[in-house]
N, C-alpha and C. Protein backbone atom coordinates (compact mmCIF):
# COMPACT_ATOMS: atom_id res chain seq x y z
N UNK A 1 3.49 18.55 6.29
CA UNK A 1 4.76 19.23 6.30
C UNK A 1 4.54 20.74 6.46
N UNK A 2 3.46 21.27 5.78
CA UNK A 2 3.20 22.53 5.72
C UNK A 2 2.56 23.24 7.02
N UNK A 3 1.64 21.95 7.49
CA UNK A 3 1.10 22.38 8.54
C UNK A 3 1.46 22.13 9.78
N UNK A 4 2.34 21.44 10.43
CA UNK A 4 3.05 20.95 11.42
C UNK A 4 4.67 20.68 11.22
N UNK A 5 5.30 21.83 10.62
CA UNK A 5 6.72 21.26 10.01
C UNK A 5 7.58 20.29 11.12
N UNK A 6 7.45 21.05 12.39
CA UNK A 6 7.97 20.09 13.67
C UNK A 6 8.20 18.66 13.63
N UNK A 7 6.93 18.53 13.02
CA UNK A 7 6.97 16.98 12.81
C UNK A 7 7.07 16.05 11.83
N UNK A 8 8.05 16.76 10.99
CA UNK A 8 8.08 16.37 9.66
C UNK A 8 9.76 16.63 9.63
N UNK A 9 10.36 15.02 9.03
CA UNK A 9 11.84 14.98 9.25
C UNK A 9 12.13 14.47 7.89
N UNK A 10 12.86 15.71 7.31
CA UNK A 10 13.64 15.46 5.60
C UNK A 10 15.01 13.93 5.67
N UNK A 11 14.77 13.18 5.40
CA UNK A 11 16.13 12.44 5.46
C UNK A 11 16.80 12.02 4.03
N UNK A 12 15.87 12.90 2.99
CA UNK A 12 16.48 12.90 1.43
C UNK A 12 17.16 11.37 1.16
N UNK A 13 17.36 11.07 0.30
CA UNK A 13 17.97 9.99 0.12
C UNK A 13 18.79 8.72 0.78
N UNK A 14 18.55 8.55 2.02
CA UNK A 14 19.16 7.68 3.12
C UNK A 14 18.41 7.06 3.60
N UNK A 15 17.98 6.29 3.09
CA UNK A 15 16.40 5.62 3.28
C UNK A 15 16.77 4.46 4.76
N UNK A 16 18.20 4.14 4.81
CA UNK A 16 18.39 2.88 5.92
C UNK A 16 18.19 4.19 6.77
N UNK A 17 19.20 5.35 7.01
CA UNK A 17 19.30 6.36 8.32
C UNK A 17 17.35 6.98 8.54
N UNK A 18 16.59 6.72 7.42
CA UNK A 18 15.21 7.16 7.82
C UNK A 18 14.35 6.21 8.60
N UNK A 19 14.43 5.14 7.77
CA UNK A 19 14.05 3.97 8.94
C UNK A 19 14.35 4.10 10.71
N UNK A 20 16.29 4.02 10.69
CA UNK A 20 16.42 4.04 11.96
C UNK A 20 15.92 5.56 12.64
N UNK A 21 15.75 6.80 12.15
CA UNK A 21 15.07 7.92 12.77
C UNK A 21 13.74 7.65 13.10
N UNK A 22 13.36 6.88 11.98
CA UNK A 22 11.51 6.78 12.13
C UNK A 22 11.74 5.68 13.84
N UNK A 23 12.21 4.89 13.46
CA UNK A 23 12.29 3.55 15.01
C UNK A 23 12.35 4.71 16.19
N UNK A 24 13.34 5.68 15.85
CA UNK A 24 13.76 6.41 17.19
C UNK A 24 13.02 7.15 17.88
N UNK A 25 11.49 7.41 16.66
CA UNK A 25 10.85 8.29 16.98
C UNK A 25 9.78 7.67 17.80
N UNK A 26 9.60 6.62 17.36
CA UNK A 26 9.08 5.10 17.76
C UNK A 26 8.80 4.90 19.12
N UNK A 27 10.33 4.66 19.01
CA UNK A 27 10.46 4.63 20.72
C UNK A 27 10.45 5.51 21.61
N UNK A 28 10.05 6.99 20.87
CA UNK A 28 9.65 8.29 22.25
C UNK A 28 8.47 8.32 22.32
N UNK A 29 7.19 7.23 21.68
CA UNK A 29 6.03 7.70 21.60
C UNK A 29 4.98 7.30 20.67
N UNK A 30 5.61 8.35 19.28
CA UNK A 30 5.07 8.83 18.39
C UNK A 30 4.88 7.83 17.24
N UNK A 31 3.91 7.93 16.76
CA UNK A 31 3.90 7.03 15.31
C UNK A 31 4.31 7.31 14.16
N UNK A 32 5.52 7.32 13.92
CA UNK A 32 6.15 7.69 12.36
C UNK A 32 5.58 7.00 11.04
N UNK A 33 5.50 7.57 9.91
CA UNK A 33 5.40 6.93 8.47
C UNK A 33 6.79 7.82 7.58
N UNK A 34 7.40 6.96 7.70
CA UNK A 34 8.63 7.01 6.40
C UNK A 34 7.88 6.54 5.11
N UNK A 35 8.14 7.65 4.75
CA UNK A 35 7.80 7.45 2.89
C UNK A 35 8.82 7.82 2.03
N UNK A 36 9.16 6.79 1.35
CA UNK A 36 9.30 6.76 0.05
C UNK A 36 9.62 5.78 -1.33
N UNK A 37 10.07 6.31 -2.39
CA UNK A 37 9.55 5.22 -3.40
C UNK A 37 9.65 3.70 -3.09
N UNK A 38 8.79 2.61 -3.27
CA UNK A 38 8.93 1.67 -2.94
C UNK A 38 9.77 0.58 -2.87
N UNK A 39 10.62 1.26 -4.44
CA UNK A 39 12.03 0.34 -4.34
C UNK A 39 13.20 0.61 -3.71
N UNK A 40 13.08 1.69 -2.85
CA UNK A 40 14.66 2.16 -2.14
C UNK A 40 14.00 1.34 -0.78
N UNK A 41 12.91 1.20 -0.64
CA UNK A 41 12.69 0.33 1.17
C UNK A 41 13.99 -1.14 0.67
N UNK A 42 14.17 -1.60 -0.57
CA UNK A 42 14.94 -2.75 -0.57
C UNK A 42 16.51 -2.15 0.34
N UNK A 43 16.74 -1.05 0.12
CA UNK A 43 18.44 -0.45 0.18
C UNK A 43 18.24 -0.87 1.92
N UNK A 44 16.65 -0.48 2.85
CA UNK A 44 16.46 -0.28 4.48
C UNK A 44 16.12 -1.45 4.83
N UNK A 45 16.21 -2.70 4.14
CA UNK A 45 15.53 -4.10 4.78
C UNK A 45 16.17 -4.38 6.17
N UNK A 46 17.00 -4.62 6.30
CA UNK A 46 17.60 -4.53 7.52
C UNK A 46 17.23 -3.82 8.34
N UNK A 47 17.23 -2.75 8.38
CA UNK A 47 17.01 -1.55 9.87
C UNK A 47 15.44 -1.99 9.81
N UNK A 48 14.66 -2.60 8.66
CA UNK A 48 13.27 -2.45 8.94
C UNK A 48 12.75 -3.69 9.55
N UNK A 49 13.40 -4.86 9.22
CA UNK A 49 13.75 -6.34 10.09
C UNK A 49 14.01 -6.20 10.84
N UNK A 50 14.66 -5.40 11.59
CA UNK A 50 15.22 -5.15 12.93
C UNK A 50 14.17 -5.01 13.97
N UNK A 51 13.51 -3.10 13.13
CA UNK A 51 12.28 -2.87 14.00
C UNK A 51 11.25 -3.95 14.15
N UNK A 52 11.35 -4.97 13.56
CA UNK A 52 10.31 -5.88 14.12
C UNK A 52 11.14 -6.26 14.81
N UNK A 53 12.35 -6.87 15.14
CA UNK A 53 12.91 -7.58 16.06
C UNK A 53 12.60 -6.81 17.71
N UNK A 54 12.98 -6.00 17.29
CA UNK A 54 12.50 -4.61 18.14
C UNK A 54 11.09 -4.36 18.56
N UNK A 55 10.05 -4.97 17.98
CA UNK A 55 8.92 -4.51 17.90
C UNK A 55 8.62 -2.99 18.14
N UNK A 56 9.15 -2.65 16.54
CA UNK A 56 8.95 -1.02 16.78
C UNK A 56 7.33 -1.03 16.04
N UNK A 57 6.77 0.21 16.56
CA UNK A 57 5.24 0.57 15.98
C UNK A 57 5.48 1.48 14.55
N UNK A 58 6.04 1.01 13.40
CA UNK A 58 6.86 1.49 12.39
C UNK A 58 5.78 1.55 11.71
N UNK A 59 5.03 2.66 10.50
CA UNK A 59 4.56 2.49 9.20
C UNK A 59 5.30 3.37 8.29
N UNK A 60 5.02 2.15 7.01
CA UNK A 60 5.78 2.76 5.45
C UNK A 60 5.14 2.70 4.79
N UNK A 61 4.96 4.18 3.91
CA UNK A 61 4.09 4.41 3.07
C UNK A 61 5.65 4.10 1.72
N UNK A 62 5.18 3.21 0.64
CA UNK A 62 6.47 3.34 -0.41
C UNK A 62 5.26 3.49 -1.83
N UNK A 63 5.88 4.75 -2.43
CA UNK A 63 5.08 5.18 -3.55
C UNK A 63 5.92 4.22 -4.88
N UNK A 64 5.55 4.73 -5.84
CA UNK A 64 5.72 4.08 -7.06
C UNK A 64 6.04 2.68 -7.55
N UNK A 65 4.99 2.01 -7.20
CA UNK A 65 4.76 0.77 -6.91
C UNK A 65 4.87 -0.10 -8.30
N UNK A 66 5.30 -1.01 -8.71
CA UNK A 66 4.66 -1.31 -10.10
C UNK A 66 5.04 -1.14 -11.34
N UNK A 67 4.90 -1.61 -12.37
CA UNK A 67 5.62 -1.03 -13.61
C UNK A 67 4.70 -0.06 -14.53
N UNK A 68 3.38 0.38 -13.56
CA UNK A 68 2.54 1.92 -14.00
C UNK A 68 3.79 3.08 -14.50
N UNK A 69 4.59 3.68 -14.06
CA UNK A 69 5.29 4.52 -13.69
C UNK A 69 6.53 4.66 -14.76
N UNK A 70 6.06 4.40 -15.86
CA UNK A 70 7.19 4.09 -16.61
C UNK A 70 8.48 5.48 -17.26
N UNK A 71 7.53 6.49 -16.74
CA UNK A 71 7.88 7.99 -16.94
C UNK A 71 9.26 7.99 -16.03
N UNK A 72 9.39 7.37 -15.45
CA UNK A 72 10.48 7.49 -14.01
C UNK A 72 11.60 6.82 -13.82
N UNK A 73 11.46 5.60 -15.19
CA UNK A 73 11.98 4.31 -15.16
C UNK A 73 12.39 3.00 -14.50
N UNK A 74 12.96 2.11 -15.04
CA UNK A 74 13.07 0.83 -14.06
C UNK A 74 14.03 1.15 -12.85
N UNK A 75 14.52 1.73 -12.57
CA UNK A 75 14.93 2.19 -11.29
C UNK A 75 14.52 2.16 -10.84
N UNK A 76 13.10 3.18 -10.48
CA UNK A 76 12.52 3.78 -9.61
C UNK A 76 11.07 2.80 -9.78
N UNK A 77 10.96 1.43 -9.82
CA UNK A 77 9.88 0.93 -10.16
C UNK A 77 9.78 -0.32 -8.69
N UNK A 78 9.04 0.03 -7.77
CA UNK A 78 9.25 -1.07 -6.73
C UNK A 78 8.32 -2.13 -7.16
N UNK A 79 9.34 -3.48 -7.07
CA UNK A 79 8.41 -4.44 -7.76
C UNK A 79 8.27 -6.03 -6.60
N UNK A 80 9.63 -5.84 -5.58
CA UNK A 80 9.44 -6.69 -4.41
C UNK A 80 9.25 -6.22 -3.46
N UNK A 81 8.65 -5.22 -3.13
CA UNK A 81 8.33 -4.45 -1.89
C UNK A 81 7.43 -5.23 -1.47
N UNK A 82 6.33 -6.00 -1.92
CA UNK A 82 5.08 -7.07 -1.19
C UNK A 82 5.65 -8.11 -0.34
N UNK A 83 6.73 -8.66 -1.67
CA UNK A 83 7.90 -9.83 -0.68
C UNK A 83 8.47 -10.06 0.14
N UNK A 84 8.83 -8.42 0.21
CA UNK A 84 9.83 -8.25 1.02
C UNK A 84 9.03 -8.01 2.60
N UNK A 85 8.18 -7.17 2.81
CA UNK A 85 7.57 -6.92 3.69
C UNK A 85 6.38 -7.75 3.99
N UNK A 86 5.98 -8.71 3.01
CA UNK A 86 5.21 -9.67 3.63
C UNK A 86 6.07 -10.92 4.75
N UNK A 87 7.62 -11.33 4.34
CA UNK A 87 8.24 -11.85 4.77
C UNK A 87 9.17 -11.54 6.21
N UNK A 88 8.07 -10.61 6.65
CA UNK A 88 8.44 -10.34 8.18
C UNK A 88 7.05 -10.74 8.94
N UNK A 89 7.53 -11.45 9.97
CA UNK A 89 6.61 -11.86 10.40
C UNK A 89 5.47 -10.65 11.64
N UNK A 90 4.25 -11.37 11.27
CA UNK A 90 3.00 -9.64 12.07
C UNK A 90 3.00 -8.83 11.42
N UNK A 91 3.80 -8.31 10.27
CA UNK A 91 3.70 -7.65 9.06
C UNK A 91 2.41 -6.95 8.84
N UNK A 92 1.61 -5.87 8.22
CA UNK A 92 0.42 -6.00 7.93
C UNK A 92 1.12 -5.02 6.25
N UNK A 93 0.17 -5.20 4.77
CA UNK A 93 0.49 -4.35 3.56
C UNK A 93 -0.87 -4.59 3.08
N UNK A 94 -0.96 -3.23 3.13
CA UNK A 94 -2.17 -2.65 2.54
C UNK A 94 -2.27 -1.84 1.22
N UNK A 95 -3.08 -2.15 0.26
CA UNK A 95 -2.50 -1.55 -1.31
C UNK A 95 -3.76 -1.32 -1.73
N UNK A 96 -4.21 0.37 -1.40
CA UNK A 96 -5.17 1.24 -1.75
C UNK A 96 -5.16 1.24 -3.20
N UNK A 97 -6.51 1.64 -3.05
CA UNK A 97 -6.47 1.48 -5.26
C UNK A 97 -7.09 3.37 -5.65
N UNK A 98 -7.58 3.60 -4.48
CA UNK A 98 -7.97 5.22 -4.83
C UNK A 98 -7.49 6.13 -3.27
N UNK A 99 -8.06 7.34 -4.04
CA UNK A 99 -8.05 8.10 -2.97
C UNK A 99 -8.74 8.14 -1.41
N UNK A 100 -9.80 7.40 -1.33
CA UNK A 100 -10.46 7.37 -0.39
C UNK A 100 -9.98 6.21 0.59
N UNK A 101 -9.51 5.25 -0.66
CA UNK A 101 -8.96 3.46 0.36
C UNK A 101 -7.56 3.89 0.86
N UNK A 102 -6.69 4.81 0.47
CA UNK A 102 -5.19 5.81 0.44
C UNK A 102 -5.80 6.24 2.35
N UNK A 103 -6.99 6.83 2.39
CA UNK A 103 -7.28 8.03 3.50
C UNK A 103 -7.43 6.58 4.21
N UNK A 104 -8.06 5.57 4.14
CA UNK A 104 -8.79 4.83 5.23
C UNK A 104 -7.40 3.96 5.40
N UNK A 105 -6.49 3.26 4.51
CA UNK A 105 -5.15 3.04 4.97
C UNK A 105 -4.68 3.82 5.75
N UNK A 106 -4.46 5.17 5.70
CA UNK A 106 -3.84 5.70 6.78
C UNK A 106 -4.14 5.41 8.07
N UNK A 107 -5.67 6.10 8.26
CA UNK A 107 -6.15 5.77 9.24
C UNK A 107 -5.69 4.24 10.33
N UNK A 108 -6.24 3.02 9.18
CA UNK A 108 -5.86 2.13 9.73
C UNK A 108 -4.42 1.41 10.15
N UNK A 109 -3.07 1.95 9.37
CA UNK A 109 -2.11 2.04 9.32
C UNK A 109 -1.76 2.54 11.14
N UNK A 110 -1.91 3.84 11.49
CA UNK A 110 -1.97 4.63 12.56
C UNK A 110 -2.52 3.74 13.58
N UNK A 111 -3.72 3.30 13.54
CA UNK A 111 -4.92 2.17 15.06
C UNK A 111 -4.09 0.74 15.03
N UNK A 112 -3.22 0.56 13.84
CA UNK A 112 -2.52 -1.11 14.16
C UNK A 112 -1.45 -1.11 14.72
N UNK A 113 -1.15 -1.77 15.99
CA UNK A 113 0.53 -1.77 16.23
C UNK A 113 1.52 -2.61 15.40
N UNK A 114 2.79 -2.08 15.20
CA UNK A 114 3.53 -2.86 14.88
C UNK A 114 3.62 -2.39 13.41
N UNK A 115 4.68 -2.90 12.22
CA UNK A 115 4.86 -2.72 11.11
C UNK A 115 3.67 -3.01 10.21
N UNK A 116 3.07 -1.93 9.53
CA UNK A 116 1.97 -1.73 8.29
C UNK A 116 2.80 -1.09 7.45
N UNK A 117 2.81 -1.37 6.13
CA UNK A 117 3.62 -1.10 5.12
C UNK A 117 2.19 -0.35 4.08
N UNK A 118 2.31 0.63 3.78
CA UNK A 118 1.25 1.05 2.53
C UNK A 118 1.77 1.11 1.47
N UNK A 119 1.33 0.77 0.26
CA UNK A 119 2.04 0.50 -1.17
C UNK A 119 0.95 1.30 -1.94
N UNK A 120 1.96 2.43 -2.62
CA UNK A 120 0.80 3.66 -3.05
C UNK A 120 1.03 3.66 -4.69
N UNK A 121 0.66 3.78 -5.75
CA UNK A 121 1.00 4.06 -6.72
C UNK A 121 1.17 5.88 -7.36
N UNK A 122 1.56 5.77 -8.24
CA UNK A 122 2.28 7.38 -8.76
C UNK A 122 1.07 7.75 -9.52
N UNK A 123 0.59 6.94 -10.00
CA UNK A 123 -0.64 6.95 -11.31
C UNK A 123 -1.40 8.10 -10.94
N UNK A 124 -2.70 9.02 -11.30
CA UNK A 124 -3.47 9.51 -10.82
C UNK A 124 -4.74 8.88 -11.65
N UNK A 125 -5.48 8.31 -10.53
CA UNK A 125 -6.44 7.32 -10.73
C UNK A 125 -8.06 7.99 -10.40
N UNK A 126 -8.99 7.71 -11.03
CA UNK A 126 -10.38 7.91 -10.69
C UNK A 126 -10.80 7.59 -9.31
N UNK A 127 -11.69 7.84 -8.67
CA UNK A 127 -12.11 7.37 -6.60
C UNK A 127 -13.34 6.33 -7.63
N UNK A 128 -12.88 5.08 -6.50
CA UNK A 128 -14.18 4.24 -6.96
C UNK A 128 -14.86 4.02 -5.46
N UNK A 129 -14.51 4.85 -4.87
CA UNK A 129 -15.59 4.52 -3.45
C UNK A 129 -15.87 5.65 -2.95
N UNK A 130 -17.49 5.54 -2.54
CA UNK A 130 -17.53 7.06 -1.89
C UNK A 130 -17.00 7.53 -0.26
N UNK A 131 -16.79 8.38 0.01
CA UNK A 131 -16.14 8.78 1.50
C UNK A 131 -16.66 7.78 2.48
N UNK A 132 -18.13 7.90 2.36
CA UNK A 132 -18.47 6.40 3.55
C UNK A 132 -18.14 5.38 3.92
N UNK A 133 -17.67 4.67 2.65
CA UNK A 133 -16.75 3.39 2.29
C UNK A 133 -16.16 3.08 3.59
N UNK A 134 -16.18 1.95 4.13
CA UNK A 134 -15.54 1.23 5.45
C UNK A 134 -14.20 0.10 4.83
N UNK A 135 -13.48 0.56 5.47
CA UNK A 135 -12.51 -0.24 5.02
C UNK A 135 -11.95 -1.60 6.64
N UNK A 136 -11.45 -2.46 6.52
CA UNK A 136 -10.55 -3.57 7.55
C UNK A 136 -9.80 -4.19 6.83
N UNK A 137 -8.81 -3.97 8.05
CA UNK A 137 -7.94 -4.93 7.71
C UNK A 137 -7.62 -6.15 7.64
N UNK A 138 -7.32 -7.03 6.53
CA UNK A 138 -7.13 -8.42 6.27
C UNK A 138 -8.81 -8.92 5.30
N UNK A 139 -9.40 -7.56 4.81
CA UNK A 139 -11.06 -7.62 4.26
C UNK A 139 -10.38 -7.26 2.69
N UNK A 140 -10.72 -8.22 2.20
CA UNK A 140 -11.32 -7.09 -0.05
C UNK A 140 -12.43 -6.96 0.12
N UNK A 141 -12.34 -6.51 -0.73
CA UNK A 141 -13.63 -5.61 -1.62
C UNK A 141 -14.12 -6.09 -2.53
N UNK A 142 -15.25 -6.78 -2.68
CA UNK A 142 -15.94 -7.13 -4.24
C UNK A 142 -16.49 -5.89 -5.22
N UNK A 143 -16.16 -5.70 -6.23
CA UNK A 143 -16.30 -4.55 -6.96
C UNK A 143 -17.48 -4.50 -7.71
N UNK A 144 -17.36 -5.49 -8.35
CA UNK A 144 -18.51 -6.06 -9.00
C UNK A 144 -19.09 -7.20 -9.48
N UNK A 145 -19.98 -8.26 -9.34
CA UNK A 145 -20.27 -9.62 -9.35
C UNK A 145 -21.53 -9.48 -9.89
N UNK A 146 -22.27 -10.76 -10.43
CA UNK A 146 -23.29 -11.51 -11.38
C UNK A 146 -23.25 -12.44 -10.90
N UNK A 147 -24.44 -13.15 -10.67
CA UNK A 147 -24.39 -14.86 -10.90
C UNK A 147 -23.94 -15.02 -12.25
N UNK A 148 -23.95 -14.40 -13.49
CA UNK A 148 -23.59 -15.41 -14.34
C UNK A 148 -22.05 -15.15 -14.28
N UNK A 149 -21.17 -14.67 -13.19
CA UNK A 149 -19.63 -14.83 -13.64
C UNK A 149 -19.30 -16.08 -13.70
N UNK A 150 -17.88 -15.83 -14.37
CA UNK A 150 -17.06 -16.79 -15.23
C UNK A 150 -16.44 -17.25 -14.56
N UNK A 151 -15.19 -16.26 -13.69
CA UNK A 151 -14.28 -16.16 -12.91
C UNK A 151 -14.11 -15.17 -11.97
N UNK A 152 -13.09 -15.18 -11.15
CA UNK A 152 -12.74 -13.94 -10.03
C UNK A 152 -11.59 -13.72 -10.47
N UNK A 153 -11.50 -12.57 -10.77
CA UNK A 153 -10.04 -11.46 -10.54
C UNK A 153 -9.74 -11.11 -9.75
N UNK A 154 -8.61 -10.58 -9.23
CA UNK A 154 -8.36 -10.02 -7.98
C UNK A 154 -6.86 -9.03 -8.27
N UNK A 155 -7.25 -7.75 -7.95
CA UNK A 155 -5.83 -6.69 -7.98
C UNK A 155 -6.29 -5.72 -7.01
N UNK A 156 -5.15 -4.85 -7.37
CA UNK A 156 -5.06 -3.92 -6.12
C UNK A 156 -4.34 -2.80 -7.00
N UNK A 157 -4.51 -1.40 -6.38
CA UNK A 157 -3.84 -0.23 -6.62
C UNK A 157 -4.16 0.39 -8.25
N UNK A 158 -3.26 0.93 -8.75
CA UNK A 158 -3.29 1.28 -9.98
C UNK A 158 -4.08 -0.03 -11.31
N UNK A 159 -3.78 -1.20 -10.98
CA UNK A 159 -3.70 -2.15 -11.32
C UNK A 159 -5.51 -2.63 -11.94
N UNK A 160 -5.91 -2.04 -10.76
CA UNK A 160 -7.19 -2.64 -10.55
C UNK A 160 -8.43 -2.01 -11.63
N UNK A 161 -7.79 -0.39 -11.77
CA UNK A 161 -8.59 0.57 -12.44
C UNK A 161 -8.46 -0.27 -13.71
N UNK A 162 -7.22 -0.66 -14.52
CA UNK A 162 -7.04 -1.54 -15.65
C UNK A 162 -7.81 -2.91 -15.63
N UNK A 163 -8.04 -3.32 -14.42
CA UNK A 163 -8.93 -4.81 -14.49
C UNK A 163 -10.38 -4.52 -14.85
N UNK A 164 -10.87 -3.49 -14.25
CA UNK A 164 -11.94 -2.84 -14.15
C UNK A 164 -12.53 -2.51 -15.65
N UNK A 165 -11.91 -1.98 -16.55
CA UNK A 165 -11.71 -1.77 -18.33
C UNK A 165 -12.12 -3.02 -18.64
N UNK A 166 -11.12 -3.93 -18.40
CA UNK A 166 -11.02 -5.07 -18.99
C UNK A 166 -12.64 -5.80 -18.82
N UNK A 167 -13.12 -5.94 -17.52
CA UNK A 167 -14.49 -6.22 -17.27
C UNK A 167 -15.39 -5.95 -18.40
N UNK A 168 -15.21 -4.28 -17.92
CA UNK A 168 -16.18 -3.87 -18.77
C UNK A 168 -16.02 -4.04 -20.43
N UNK A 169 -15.23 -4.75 -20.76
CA UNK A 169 -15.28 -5.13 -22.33
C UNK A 169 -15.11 -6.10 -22.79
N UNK A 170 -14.73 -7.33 -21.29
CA UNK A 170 -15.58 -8.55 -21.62
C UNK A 170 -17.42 -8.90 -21.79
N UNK A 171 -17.49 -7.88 -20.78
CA UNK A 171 -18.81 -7.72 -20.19
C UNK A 171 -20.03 -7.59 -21.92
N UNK A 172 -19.23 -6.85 -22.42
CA UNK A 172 -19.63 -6.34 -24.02
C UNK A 172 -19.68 -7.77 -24.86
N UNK A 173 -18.57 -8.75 -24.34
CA UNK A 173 -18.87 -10.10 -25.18
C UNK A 173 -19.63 -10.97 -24.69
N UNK A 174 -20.51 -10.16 -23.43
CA UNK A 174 -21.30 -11.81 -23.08
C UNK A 174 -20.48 -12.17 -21.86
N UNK A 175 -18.91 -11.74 -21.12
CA UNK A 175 -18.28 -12.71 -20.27
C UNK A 175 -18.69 -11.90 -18.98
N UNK A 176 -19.22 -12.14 -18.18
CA UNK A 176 -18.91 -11.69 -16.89
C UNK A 176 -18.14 -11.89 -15.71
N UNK A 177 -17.20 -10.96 -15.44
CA UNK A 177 -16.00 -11.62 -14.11
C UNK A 177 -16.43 -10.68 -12.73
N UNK A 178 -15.89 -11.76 -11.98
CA UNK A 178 -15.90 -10.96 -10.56
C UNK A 178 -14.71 -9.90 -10.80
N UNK A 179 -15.26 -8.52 -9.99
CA UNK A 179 -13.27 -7.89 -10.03
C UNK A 179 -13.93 -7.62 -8.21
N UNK A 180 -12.07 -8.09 -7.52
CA UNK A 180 -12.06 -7.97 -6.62
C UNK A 180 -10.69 -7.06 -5.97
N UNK A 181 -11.27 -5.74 -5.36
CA UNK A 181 -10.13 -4.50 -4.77
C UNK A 181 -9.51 -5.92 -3.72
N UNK A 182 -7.82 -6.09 -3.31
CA UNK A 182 -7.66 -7.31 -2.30
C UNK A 182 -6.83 -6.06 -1.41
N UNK A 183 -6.88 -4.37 -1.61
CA UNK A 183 -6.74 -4.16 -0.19
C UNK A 183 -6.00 -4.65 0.58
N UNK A 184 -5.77 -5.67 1.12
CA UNK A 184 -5.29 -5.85 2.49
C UNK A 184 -4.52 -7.21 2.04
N UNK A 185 -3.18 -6.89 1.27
CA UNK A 185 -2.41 -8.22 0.79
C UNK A 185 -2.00 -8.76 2.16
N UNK A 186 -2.25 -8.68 3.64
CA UNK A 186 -1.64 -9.02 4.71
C UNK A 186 -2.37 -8.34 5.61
N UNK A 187 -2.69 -8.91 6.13
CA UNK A 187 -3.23 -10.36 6.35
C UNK A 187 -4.33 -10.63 5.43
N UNK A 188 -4.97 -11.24 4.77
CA UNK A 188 -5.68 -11.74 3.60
C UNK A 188 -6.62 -12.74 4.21
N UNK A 189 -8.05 -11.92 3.63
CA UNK A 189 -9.35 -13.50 4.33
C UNK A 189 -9.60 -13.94 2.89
């Protein structure tokens, strides 16, 4: 915004009229990301069903994902945004757990055609991967594994840093679990 304002379009609270700007922009070219909180994309389902009907090259970044965020309240807590946007078909939702999987979503968000949805959390979380880290789409991440695990976990985003605890203090009783980053809720190997 700061550095290219040109290309940066305020649509404040009108989340259906941002969608249809982002499509419009769509269709001159350019690759738009409409962002914002994850539960107002429910108010734009429509205009965003559409652009697939449309096959617009649409990405949505929707922050405050989750019931992390409790500072903000249940309002502002997107909790079917996966549903909702998994239930378009070619869909792709990707749900970074740090800062670095956040940068490589983008990236990959931008190289995919068609609707990629990013699901970001509000939290401010520790980086569990270093810059090198390779990320794909429809790939997790094994975090950490033993032959002697028990079971596999599997989360994503804010979520995961809490699974990660949990490991480590089963780990203290003797239990060992897989924890697995799943990244790429769509398409999923």
């Amino acid at each position: 915004m700061k550095v290219q304002p040109s290309k940066f379009i305020e649509c404040f609270i009108m989340e259906q009229n941002m969608i249809s700007v982002a499509q419009g922009t769509a269709c001159r070219g350019y690759v738009p990301f409409a962002s914002t909180f994850a539960a107002f994309f429910a108010r734009a389902f429509d205009q965003i069903r559409m652009g697939y009907v449309s096959r617009t090259n649409l990405k949505l970044v929707g922050s405050h994902c989750g019931i992390s965020i409790g500072e903000d309240g249940p309002s502002q807590m997107g909790l079917e945004d996966i549903a909702m946007i998994r239930a378009i078909p070619k869909s792709c939702v990707i749900y970074p757990s740090d800062g670095v999987s956040a940068h490589r979503a983008v990236d990959i968000a931008y190289n995919t055609p068609g609707l990629v949805y990013i699901r970001t959390s509000r939290s401010v979380v520790p980086v569990l991967y270093p810059q090198t880290e390779e990320f794909t789409l429809g790939k997790m991440k094994v975090i950490s594994k033993d032959p002697a695990d028990k079971l596999v976990a599997v989360s994503g985003g804010v979520i995961l840093h809490e699974l990660l605890e949990a490991s480590r203090k089963l780990a203290e009783e003797g239990i060992k679990i897989r924890v697995v980053d799943i990244f790429s809720v769509k398409p999923i190997d």
